[in-house]
PDB file of N, CA and C in Angstrom:
ATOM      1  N   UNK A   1      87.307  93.412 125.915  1.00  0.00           N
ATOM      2  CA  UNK A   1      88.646  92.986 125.582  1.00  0.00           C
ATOM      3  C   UNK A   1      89.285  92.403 126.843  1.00  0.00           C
ATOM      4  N   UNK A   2      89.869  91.670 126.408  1.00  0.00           N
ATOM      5  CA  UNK A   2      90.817  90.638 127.732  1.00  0.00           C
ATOM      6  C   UNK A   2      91.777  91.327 127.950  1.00  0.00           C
ATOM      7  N   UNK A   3      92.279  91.124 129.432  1.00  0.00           N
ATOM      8  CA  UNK A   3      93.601  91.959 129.894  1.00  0.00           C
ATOM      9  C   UNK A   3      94.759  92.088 129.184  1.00  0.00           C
ATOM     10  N   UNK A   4      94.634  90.227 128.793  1.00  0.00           N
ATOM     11  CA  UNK A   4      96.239  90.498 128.177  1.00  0.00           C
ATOM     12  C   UNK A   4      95.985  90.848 126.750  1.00  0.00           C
ATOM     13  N   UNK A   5      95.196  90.912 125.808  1.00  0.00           N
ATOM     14  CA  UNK A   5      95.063  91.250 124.877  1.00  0.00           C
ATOM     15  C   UNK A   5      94.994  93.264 124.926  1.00  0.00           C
ATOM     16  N   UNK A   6      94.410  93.472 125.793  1.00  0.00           N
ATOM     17  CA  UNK A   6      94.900  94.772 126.333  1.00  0.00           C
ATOM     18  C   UNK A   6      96.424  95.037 126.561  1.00  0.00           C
ATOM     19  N   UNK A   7      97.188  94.176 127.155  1.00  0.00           N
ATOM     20  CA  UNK A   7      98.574  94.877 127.813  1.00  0.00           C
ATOM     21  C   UNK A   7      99.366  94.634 126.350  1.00  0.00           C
ATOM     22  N   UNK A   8      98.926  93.651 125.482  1.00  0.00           N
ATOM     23  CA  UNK A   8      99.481  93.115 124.270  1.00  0.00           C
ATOM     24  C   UNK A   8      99.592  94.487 123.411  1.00  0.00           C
ATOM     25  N   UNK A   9      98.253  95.159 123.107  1.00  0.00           N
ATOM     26  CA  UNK A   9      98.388  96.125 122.280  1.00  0.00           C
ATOM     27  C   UNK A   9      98.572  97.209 122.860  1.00  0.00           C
ATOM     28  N   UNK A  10      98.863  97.544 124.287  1.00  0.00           N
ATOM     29  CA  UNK A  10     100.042  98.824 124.504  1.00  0.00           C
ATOM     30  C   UNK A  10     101.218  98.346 124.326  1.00  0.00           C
ATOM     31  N   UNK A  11     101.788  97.194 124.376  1.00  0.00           N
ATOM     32  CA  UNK A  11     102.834  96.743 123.982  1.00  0.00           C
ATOM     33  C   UNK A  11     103.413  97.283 122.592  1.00  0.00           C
ATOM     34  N   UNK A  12     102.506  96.673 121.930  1.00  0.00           N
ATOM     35  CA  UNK A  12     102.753  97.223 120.539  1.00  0.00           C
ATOM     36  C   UNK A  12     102.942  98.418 120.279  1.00  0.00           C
ATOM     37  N   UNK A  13     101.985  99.261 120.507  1.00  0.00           N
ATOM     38  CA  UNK A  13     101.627 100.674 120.752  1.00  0.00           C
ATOM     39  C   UNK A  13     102.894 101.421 120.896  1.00  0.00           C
ATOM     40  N   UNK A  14     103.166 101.084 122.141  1.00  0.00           N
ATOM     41  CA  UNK A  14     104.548 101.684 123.052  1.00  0.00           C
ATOM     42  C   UNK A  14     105.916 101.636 121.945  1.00  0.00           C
ATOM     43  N   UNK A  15     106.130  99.985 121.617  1.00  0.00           N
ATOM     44  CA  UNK A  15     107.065  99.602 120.369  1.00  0.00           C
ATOM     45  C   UNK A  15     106.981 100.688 119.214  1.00  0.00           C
ATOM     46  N   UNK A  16     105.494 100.899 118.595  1.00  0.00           N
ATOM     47  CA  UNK A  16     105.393 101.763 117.826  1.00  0.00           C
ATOM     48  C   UNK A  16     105.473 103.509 117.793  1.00  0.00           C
ATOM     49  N   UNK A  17     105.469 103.478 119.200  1.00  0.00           N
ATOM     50  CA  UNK A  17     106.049 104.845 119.445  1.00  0.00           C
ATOM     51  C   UNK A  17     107.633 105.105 119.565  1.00  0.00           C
ATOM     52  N   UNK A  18     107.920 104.152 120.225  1.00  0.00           N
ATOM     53  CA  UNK A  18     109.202 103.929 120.195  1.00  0.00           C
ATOM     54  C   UNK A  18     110.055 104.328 118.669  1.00  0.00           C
ATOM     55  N   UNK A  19     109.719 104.025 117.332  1.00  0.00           N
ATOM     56  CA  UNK A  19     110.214 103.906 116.056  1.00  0.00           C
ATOM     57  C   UNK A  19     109.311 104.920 116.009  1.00  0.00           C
ATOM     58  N   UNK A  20     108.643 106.154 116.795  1.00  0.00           N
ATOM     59  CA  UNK A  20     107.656 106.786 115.132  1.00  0.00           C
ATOM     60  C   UNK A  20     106.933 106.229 114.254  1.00  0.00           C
ATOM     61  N   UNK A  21     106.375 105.623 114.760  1.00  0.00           N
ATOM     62  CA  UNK A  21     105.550 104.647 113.458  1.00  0.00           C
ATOM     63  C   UNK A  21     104.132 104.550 114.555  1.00  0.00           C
ATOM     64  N   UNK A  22     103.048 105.234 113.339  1.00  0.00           N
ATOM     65  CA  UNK A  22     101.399 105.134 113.311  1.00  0.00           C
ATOM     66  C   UNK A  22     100.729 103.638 113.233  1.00  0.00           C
ATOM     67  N   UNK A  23     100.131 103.218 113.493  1.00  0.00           N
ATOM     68  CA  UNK A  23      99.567 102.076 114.073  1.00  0.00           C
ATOM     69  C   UNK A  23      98.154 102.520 113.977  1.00  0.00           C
ATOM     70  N   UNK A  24      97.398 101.406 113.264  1.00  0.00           N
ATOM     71  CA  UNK A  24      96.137 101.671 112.876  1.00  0.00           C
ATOM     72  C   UNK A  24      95.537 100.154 112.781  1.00  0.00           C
ATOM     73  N   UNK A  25      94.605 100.381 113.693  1.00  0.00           N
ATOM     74  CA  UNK A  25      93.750  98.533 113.957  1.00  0.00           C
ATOM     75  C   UNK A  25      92.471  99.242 113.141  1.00  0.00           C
ATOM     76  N   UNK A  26      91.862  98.212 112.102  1.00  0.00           N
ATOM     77  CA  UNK A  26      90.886  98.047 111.401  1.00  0.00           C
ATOM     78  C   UNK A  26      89.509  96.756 111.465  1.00  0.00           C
ATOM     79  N   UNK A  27      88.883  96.643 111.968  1.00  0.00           N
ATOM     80  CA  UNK A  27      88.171  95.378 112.432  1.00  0.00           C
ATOM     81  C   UNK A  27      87.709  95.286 110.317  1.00  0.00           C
ATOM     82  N   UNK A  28      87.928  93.743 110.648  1.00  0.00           N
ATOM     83  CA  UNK A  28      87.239  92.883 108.843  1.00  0.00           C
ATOM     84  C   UNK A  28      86.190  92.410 108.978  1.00  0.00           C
ATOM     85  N   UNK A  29      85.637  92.884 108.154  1.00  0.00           N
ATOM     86  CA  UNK A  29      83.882  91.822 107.921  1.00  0.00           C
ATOM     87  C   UNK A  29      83.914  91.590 106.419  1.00  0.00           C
ATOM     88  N   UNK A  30      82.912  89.953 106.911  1.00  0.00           N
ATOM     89  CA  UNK A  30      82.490  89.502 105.709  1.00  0.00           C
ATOM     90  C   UNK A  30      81.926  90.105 104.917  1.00  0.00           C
ATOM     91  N   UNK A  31      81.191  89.273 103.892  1.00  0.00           N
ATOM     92  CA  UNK A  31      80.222  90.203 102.568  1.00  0.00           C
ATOM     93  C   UNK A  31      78.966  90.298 103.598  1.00  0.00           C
ATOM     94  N   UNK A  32      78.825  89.293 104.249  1.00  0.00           N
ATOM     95  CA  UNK A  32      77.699  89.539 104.821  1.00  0.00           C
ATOM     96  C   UNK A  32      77.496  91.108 106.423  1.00  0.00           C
ATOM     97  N   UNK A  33      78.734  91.267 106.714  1.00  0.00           N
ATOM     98  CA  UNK A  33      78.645  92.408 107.501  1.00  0.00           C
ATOM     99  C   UNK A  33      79.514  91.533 108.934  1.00  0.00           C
ATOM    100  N   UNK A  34      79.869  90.505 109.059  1.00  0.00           N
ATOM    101  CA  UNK A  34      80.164  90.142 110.260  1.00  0.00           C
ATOM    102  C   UNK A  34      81.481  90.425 110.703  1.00  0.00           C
ATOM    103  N   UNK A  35      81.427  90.584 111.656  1.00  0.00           N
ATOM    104  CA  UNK A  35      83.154  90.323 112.128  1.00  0.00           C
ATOM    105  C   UNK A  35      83.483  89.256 111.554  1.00  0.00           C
ATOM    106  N   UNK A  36      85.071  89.481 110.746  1.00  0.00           N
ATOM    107  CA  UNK A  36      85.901  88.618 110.515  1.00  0.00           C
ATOM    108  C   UNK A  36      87.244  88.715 111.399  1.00  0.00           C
ATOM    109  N   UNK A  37      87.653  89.410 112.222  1.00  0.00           N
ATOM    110  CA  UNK A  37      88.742  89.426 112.114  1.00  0.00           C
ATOM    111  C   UNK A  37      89.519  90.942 112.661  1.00  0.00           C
ATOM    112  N   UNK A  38      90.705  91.266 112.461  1.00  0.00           N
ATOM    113  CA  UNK A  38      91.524  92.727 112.469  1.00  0.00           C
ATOM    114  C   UNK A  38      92.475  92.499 111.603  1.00  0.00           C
ATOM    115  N   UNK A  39      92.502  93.986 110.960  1.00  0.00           N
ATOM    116  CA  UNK A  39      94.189  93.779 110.396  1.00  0.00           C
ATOM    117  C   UNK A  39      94.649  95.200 111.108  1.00  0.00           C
ATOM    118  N   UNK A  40      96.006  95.086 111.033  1.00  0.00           N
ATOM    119  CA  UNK A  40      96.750  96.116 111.564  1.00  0.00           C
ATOM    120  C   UNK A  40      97.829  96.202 110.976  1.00  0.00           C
ATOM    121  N   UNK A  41      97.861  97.666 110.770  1.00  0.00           N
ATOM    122  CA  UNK A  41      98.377  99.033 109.469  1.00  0.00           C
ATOM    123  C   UNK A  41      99.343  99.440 110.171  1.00  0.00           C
ATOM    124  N   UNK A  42     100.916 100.358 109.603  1.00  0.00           N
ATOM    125  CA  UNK A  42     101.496 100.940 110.005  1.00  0.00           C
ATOM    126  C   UNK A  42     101.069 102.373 109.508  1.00  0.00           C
ATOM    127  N   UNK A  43     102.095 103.041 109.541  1.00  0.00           N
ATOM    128  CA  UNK A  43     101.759 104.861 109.014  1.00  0.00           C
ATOM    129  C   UNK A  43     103.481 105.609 109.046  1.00  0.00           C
ATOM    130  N   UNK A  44     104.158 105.530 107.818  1.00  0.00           N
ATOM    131  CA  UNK A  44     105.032 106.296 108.172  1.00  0.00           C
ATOM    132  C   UNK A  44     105.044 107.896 107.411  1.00  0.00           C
ATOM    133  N   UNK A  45     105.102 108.441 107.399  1.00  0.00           N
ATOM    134  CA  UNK A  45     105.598 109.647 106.457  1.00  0.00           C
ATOM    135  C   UNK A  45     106.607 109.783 106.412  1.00  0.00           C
ATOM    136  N   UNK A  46     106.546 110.031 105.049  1.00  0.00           N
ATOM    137  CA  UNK A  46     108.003 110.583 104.576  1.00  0.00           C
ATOM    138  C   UNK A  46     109.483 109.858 104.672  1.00  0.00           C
ATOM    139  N   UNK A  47     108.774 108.781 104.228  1.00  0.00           N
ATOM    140  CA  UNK A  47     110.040 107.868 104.262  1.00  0.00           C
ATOM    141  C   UNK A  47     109.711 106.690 103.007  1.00  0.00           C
ATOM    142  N   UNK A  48     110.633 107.004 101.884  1.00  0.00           N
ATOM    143  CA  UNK A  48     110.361 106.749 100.930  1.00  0.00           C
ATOM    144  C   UNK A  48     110.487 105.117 100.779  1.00  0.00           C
ATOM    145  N   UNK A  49     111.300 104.160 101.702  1.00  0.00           N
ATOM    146  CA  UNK A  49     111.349 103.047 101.144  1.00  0.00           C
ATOM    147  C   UNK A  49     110.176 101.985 101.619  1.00  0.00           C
ATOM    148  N   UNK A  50     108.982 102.718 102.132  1.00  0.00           N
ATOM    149  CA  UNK A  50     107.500 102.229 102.684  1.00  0.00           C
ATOM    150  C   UNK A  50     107.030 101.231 101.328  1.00  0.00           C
ATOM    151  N   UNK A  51     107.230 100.276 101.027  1.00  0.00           N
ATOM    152  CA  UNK A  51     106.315  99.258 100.328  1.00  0.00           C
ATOM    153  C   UNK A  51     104.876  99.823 100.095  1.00  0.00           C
ATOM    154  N   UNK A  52     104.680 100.048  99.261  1.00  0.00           N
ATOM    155  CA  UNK A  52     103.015 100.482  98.763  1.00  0.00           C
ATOM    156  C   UNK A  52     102.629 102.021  99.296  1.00  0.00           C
ATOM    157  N   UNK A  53     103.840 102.803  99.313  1.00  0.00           N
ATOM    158  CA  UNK A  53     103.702 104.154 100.099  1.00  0.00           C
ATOM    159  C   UNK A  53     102.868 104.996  98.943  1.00  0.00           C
ATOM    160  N   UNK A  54     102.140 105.329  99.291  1.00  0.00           N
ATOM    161  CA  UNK A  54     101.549 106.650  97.959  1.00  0.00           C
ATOM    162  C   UNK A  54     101.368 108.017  98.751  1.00  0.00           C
ATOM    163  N   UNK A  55     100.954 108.838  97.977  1.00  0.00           N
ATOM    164  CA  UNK A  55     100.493 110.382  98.413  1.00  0.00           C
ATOM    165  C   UNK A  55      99.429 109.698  99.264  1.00  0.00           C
ATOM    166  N   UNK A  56      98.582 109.239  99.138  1.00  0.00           N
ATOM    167  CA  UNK A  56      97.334 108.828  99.744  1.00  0.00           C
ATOM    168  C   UNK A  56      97.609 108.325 101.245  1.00  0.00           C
ATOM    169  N   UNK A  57      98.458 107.098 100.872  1.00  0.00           N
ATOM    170  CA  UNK A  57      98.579 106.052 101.926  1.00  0.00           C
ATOM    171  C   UNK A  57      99.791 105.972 102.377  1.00  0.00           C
ATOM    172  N   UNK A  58     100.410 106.514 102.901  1.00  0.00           N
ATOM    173  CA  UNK A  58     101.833 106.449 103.390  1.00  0.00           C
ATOM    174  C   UNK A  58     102.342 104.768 104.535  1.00  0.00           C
ATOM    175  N   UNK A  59     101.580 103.711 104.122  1.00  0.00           N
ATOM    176  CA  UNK A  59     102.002 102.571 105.262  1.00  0.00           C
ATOM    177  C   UNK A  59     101.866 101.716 104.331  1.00  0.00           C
ATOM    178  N   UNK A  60     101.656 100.654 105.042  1.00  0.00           N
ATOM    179  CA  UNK A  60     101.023  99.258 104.360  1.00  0.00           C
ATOM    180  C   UNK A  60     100.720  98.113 106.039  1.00  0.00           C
ATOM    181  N   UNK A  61     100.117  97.074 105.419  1.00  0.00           N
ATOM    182  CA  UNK A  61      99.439  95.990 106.250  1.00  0.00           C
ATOM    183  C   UNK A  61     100.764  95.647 107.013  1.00  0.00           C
ATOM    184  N   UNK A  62     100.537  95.236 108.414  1.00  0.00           N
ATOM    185  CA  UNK A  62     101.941  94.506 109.539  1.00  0.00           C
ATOM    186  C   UNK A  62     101.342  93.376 109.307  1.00  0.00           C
ATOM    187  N   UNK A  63      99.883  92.891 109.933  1.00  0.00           N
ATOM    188  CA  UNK A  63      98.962  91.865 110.021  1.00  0.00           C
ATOM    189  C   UNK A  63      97.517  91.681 110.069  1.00  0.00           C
ATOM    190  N   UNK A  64      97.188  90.583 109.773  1.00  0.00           N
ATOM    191  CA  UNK A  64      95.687  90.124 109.685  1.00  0.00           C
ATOM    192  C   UNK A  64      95.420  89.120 110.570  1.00  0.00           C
ATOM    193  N   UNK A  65      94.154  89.146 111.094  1.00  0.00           N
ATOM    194  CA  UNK A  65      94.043  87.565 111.853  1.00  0.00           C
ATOM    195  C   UNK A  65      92.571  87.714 112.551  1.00  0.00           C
ATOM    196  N   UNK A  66      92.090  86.298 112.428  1.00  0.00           N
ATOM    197  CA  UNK A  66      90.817  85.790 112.760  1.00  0.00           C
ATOM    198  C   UNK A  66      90.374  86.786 114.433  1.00  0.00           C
ATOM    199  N   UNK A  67      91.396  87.298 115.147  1.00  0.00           N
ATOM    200  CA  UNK A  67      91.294  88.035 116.622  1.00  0.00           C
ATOM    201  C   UNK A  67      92.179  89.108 116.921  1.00  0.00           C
ATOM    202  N   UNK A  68      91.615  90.079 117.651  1.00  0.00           N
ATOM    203  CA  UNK A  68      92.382  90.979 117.892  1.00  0.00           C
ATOM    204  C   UNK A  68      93.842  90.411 118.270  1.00  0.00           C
ATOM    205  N   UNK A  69      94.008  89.664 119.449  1.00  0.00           N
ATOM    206  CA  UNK A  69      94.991  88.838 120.415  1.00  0.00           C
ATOM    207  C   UNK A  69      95.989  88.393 119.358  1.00  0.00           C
ATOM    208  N   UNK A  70      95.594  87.695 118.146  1.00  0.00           N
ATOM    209  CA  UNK A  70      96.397  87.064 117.416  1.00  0.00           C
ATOM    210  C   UNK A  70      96.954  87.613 116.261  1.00  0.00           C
ATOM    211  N   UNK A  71      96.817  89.348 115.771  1.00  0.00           N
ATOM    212  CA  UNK A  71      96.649  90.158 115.210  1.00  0.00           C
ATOM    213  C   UNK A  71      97.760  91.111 115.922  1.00  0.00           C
ATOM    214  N   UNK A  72      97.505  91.113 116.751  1.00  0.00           N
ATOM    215  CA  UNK A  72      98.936  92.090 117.598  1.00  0.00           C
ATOM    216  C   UNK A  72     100.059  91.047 117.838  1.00  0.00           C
ATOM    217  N   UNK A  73      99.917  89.787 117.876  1.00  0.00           N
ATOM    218  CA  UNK A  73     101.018  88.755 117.911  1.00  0.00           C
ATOM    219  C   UNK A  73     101.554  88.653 117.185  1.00  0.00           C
ATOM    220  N   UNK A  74     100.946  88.429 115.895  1.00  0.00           N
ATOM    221  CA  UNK A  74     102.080  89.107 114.561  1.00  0.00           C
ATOM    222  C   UNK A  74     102.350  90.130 113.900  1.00  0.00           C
ATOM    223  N   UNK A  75     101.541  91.393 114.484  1.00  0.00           N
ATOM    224  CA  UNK A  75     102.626  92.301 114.121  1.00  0.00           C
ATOM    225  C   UNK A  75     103.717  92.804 114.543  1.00  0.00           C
ATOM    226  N   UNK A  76     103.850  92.153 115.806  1.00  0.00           N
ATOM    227  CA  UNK A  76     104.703  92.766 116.638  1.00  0.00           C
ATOM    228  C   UNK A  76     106.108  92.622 115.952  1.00  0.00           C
ATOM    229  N   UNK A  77     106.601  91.443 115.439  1.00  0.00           N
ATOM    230  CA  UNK A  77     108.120  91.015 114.951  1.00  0.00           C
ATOM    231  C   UNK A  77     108.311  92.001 113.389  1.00  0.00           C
ATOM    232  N   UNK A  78     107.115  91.849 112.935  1.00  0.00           N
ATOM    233  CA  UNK A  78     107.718  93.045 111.804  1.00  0.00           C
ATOM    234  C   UNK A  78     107.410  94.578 112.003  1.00  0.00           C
ATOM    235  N   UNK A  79     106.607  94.785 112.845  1.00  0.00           N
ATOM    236  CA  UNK A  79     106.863  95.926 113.388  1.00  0.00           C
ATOM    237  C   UNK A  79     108.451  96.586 113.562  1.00  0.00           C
ATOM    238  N   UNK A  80     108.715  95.473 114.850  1.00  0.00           N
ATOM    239  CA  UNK A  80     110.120  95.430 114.892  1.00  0.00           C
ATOM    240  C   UNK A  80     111.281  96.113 114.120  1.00  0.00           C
ATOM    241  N   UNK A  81     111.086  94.461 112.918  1.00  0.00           N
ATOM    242  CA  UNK A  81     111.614  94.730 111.734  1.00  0.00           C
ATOM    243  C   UNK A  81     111.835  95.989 111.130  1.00  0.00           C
ATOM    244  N   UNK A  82     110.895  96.513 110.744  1.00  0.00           N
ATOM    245  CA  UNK A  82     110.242  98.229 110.192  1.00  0.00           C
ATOM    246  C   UNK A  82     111.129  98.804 110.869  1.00  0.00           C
ATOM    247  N   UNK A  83     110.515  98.994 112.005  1.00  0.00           N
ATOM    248  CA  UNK A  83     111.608 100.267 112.941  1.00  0.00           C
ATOM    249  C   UNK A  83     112.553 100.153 112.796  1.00  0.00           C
ATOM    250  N   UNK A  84     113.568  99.193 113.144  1.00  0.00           N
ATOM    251  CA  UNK A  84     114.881  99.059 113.058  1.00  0.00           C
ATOM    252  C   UNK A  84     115.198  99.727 111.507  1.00  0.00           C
ATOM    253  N   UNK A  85     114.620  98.994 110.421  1.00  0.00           N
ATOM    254  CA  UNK A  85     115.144  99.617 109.154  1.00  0.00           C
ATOM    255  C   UNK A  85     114.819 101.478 109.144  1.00  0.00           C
ATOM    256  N   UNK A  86     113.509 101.208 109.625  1.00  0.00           N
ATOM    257  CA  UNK A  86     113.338 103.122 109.957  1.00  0.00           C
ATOM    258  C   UNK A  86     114.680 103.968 110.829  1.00  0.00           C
ATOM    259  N   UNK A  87     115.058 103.441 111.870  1.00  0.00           N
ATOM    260  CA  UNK A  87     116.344 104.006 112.831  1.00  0.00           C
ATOM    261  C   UNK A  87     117.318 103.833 111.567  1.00  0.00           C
ATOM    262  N   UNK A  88     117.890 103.130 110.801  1.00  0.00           N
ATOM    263  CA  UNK A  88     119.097 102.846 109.719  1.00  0.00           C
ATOM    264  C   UNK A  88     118.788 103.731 108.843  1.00  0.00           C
ATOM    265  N   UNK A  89     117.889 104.112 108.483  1.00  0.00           N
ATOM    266  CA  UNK A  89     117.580 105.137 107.192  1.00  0.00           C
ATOM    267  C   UNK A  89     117.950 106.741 108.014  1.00  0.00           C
ATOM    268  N   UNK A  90     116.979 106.943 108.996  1.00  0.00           N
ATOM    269  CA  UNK A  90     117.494 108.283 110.240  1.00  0.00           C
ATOM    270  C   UNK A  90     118.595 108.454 110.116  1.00  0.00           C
ATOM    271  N   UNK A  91     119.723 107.499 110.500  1.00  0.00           N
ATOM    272  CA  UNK A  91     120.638 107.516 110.879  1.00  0.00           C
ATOM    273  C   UNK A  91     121.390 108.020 110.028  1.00  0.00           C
ATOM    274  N   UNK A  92     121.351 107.328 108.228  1.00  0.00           N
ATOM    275  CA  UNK A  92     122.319 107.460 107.621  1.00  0.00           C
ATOM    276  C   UNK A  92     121.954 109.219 106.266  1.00  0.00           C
ATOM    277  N   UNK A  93     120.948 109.797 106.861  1.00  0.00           N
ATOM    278  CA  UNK A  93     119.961 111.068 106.261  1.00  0.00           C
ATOM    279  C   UNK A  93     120.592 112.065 106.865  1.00  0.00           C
TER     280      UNK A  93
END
């Protein structure tokens, strides 16, 4: 892994600690078995207005993308997003 693709996803990381929020990188492969790609998952518990939240799965997808590097680049803004609405829900509980 490249540096900055390293400092990128403590970035994130850090952001996601910041809000309480689980963070989960998944590498994608084709049918055939290859690397395709990463997507990257949030994780909240117990916070009911999670889009696609179940008993099972308490998150849903931030982002997908052909590289790790470009995969933490967009999750970062709805990450964001998330948290902030996560701090407004805290707040008003």
């Amino acid at each position: 892994m490249e540096e900055q693709t390293r400092r990128d996803v403590y970035a994130l990381l850090d952001e996601a600690r910041r809000y309480g929020i689980g963070i989960m990188f998944e590498p994608d492969f084709d049918e055939d078995g290859n690397d395709s790609g990463w997507t990257i998952n949030y994780v909240i518990h117990g916070w009911p207005a999670v889009q696609g939240q179940t008993a099972d799965w308490p998150g849903d997808r931030l982002a997908s993308a052909y590289d790790l590097e470009t995969a933490v680049a967009a999750a970062l803004k709805p990450l964001k997003e998330l948290g902030e609405q996560y701090e407004r829900y805290l707040a008003r509980r």
